[in-house]
C-alpha atoms as a PDB file:
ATOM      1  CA  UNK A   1       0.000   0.000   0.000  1.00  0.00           C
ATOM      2  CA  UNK A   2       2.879   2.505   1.049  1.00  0.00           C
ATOM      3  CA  UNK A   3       4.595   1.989  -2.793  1.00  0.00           C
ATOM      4  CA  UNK A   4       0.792   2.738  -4.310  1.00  0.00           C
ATOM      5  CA  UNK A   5       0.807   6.081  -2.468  1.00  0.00           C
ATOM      6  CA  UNK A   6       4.495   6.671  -3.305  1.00  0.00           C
ATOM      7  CA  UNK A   7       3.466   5.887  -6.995  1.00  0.00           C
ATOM      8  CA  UNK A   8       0.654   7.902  -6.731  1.00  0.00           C
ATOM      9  CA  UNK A   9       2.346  10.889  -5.944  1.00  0.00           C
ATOM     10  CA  UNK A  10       5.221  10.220  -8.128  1.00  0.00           C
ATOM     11  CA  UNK A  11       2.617  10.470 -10.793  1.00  0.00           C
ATOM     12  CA  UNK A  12       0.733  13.535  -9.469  1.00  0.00           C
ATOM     13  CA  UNK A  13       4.117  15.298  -9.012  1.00  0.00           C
ATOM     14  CA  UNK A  14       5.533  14.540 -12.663  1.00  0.00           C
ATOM     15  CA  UNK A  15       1.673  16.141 -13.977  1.00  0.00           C
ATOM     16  CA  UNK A  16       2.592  19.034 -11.883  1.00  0.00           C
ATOM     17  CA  UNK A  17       5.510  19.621 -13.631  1.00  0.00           C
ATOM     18  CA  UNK A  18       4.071  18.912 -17.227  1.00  0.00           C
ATOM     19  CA  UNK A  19       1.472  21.076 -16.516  1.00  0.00           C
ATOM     20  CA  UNK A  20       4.090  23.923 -15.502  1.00  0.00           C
ATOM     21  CA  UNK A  21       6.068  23.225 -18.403  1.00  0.00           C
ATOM     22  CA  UNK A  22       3.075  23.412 -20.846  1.00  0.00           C
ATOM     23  CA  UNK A  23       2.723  27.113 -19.610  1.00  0.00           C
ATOM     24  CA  UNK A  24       6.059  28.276 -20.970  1.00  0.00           C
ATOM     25  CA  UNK A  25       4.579  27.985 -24.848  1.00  0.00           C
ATOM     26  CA  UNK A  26       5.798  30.031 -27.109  1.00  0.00           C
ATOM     27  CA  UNK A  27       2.233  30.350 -29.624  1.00  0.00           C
ATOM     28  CA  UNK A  28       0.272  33.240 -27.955  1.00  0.00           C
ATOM     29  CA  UNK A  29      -3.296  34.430 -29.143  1.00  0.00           C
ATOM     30  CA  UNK A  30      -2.883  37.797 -29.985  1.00  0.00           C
ATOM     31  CA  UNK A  31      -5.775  39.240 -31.710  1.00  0.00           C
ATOM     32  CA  UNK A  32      -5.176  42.780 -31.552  1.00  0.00           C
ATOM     33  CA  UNK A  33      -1.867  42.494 -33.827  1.00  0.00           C
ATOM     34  CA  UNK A  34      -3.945  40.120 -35.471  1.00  0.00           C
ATOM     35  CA  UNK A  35      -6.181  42.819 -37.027  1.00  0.00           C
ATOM     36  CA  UNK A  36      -3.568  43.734 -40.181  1.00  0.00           C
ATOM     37  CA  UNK A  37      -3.735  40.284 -40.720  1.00  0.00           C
ATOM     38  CA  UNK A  38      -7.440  39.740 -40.716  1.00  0.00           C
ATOM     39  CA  UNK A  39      -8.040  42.399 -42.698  1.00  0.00           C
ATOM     40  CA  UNK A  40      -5.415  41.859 -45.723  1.00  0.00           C
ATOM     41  CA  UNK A  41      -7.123  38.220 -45.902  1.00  0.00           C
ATOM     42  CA  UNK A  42     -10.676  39.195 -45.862  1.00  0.00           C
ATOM     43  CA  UNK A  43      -9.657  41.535 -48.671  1.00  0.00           C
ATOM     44  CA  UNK A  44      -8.089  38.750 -50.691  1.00  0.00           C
ATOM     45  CA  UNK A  45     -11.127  36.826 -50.415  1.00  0.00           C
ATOM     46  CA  UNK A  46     -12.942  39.868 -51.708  1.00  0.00           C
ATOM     47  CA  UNK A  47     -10.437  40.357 -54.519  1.00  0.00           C
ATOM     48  CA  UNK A  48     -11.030  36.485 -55.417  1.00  0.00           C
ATOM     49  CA  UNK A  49     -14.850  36.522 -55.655  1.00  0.00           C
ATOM     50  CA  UNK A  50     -14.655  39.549 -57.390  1.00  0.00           C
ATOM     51  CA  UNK A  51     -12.645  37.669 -59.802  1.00  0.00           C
ATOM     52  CA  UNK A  52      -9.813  40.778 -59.211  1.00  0.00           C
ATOM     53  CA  UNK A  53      -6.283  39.614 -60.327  1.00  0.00           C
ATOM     54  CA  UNK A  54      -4.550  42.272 -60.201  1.00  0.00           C
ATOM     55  CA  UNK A  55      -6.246  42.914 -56.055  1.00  0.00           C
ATOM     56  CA  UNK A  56      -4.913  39.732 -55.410  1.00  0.00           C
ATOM     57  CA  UNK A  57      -1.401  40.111 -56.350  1.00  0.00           C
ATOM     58  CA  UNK A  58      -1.302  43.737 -54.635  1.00  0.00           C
ATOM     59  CA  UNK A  59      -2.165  42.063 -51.511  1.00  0.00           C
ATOM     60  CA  UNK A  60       1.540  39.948 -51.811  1.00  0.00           C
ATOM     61  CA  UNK A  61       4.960  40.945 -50.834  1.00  0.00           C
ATOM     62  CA  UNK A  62       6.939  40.726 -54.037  1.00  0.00           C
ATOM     63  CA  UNK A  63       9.206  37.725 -52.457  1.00  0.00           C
ATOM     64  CA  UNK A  64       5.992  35.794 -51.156  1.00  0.00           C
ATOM     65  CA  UNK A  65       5.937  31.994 -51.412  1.00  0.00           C
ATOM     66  CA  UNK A  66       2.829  30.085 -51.641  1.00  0.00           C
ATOM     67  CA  UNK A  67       2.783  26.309 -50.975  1.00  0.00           C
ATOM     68  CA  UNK A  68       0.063  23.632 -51.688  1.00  0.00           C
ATOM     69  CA  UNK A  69      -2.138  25.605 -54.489  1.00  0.00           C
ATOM     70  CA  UNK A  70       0.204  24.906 -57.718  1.00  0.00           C
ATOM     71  CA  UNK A  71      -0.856  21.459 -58.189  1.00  0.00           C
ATOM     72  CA  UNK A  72       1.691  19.403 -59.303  1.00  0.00           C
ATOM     73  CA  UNK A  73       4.252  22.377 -58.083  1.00  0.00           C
ATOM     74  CA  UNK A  74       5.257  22.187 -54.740  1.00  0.00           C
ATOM     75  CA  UNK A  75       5.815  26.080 -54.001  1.00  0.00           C
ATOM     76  CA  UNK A  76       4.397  29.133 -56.343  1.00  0.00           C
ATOM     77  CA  UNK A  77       6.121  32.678 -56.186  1.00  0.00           C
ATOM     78  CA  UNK A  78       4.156  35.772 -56.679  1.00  0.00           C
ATOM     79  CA  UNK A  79       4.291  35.579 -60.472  1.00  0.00           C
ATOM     80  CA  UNK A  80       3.304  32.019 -60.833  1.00  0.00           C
ATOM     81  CA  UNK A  81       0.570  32.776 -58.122  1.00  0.00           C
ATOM     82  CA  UNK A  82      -0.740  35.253 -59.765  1.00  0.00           C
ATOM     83  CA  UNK A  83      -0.923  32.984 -63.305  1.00  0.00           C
ATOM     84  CA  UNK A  84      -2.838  30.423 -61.044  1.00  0.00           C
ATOM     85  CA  UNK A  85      -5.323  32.647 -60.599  1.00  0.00           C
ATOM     86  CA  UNK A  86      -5.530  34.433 -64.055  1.00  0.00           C
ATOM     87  CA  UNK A  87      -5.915  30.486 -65.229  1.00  0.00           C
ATOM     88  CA  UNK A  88      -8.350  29.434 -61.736  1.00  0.00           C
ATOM     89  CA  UNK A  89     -10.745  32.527 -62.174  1.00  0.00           C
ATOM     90  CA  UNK A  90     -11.025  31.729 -66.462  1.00  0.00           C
ATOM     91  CA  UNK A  91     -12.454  28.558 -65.604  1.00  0.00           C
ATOM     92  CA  UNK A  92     -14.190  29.189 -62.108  1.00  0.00           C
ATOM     93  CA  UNK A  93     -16.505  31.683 -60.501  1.00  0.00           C
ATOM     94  CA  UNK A  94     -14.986  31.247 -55.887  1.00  0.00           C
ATOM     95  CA  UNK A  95     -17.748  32.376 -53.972  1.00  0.00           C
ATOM     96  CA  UNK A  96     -15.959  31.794 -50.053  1.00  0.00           C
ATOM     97  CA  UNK A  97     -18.414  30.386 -47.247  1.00  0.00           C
ATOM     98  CA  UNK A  98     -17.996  29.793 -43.734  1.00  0.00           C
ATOM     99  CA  UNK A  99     -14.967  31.800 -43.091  1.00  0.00           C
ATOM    100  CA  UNK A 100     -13.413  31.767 -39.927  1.00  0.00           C
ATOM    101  CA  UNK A 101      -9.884  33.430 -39.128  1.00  0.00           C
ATOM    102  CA  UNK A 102      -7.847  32.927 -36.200  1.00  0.00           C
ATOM    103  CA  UNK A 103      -4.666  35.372 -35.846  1.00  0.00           C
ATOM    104  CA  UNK A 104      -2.119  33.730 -33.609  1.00  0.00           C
ATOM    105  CA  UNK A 105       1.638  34.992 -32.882  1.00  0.00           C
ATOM    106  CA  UNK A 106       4.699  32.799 -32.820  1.00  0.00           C
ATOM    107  CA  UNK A 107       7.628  33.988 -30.818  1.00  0.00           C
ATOM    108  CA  UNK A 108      11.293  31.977 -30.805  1.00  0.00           C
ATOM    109  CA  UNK A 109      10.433  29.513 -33.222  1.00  0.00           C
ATOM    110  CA  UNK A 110      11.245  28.759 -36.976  1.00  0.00           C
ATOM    111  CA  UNK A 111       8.329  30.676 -37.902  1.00  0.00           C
ATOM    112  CA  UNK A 112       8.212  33.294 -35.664  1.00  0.00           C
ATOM    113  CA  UNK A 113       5.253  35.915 -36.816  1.00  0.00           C
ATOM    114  CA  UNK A 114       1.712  36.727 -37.109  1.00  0.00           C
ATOM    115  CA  UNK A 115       0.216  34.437 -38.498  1.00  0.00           C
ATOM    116  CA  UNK A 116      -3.541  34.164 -39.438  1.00  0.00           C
ATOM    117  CA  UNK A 117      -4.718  30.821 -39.526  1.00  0.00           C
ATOM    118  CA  UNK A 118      -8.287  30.365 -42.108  1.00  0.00           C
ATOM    119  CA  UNK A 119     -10.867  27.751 -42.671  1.00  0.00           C
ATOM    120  CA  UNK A 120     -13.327  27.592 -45.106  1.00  0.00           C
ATOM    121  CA  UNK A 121     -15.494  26.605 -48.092  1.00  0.00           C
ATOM    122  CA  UNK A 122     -14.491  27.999 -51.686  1.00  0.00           C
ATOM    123  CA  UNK A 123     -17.772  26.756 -53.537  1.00  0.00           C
ATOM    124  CA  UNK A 124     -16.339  26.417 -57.045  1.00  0.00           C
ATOM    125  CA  UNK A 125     -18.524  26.857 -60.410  1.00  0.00           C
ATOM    126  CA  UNK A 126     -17.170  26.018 -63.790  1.00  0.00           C
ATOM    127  CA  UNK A 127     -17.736  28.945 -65.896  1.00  0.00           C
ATOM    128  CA  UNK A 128     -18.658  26.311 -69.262  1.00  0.00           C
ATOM    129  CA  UNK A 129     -21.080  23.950 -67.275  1.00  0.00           C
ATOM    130  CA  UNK A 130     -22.430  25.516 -64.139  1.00  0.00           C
ATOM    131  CA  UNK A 131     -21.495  22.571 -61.626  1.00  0.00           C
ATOM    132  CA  UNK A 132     -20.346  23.901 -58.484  1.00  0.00           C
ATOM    133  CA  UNK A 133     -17.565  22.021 -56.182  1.00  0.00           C
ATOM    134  CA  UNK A 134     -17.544  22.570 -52.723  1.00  0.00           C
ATOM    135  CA  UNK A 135     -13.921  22.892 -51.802  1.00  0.00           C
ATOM    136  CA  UNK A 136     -13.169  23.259 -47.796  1.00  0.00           C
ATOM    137  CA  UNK A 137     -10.140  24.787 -46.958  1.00  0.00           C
ATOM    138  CA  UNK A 138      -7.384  25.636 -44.698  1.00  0.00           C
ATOM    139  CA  UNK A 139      -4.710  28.313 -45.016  1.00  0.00           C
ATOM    140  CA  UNK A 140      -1.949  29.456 -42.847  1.00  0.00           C
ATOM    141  CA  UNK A 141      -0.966  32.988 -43.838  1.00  0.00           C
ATOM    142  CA  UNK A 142       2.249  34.741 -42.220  1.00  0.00           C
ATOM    143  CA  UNK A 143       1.483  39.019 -43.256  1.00  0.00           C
ATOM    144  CA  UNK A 144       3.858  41.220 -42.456  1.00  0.00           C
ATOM    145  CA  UNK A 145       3.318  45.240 -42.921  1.00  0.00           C
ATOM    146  CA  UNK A 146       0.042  44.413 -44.381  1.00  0.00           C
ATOM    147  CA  UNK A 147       1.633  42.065 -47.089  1.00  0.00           C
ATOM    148  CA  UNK A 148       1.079  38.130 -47.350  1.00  0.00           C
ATOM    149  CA  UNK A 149       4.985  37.181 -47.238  1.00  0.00           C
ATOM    150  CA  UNK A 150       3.418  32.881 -46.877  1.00  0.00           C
ATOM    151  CA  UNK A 151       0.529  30.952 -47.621  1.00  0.00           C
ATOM    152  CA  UNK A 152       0.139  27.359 -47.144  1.00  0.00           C
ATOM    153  CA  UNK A 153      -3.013  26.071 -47.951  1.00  0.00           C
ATOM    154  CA  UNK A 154      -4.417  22.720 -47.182  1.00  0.00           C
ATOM    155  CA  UNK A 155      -6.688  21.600 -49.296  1.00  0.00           C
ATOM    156  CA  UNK A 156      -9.357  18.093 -49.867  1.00  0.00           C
ATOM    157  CA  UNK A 157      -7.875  17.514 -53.124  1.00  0.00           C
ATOM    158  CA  UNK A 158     -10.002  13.804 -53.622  1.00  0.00           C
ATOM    159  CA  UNK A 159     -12.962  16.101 -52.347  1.00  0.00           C
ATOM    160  CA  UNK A 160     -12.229  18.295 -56.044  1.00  0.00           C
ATOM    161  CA  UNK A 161     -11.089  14.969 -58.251  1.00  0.00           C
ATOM    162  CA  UNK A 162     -14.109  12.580 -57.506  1.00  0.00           C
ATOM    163  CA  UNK A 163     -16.284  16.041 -57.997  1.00  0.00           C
ATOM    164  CA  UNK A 164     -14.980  16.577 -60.990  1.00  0.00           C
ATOM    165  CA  UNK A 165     -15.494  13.723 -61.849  1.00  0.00           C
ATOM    166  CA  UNK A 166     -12.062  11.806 -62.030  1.00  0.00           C
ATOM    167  CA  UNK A 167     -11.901   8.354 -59.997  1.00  0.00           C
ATOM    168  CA  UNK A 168      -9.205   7.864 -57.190  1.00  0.00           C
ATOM    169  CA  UNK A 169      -7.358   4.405 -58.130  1.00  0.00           C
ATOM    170  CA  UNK A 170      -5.724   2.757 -55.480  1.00  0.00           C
ATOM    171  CA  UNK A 171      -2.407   1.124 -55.828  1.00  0.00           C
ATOM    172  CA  UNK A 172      -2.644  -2.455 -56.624  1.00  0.00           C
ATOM    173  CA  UNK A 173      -0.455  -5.251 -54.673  1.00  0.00           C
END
């Protein structure tokens, strides 16, 4: 019985100290720095349902990097993000749903800054047939002096495929 209470506080004594540790993170909310950001992505999504190129690319810092949105490319600087879009909003009409933006700051990390983290639906409607895709979304967007400097978006890629109609084929043995 006297090594179950031992134990017991053993274990109670090593939360305590998680728990003290966990208070030392470095990810704080902070949502009045957070207001640049918010507002410099509520305006892109404005400039993309308006079908604005030119909005959209004034909203980037010349040496931005975007990551996930290329397709087959892995990373898209502000010229070949801005042909995405020339090429996206030819064939689509966005209309953005359910948006919800959460600033957050990172402080003595790799990627230390404000970033504003974004969830969504981009409902999708080819311009030659009138189908509409749902798309939901996620994008991570580090702005700094009112310019996006990084997007990554995260996005249900076999969500857009099997909608568009192409069929997912599994590897075979």
């Amino acid at each position: 019985m006297k090594k179950l209470k031992i134990t017991f506080l053993f274990v109670i004594l090593m939360f305590g100290v998680t728990l003290s540790k966990a208070q030392e993170s470095t990810v704080t909310l902070d949502f009045d720095n957070g207001k640049t950001a918010t507002e410099t992505l509520k305006k892109y999504v404005i400039a993309l349902q308006n079908a604005d190129v030119e909005g959209i690319a004034a909203l980037m810092n010349k040496d931005a990097m975007v990551y996930g949105l290329g397709g087959g490319l892995d990373s898209l600087n502000t010229t070949q993000h801005k042909a995405y879009w020339v090429n996206s909003l030819a064939n689509y009409k966005h209309n953005i749903s359910n948006d919800l933006y959460l600033p957050v700051k990172v402080e003595n990390n790799w990627n230390e800054g404000e970033w504003l983290l974004t969830w969504g639906v981009n409902s999708l409607k080819n311009n030659k047939t009138g189908i509409i895709t749902p798309v939901p979304y996620h994008i991570a967007s580090l702005v700094v002096d009112g310019k996006i400097t990084t997007m990554r978006y995260y996005l249900d890629y076999i969500n857009l495929l099997t909608k568009q109609g192409y069929t997912v084929i599994p590897p075979t043995e």
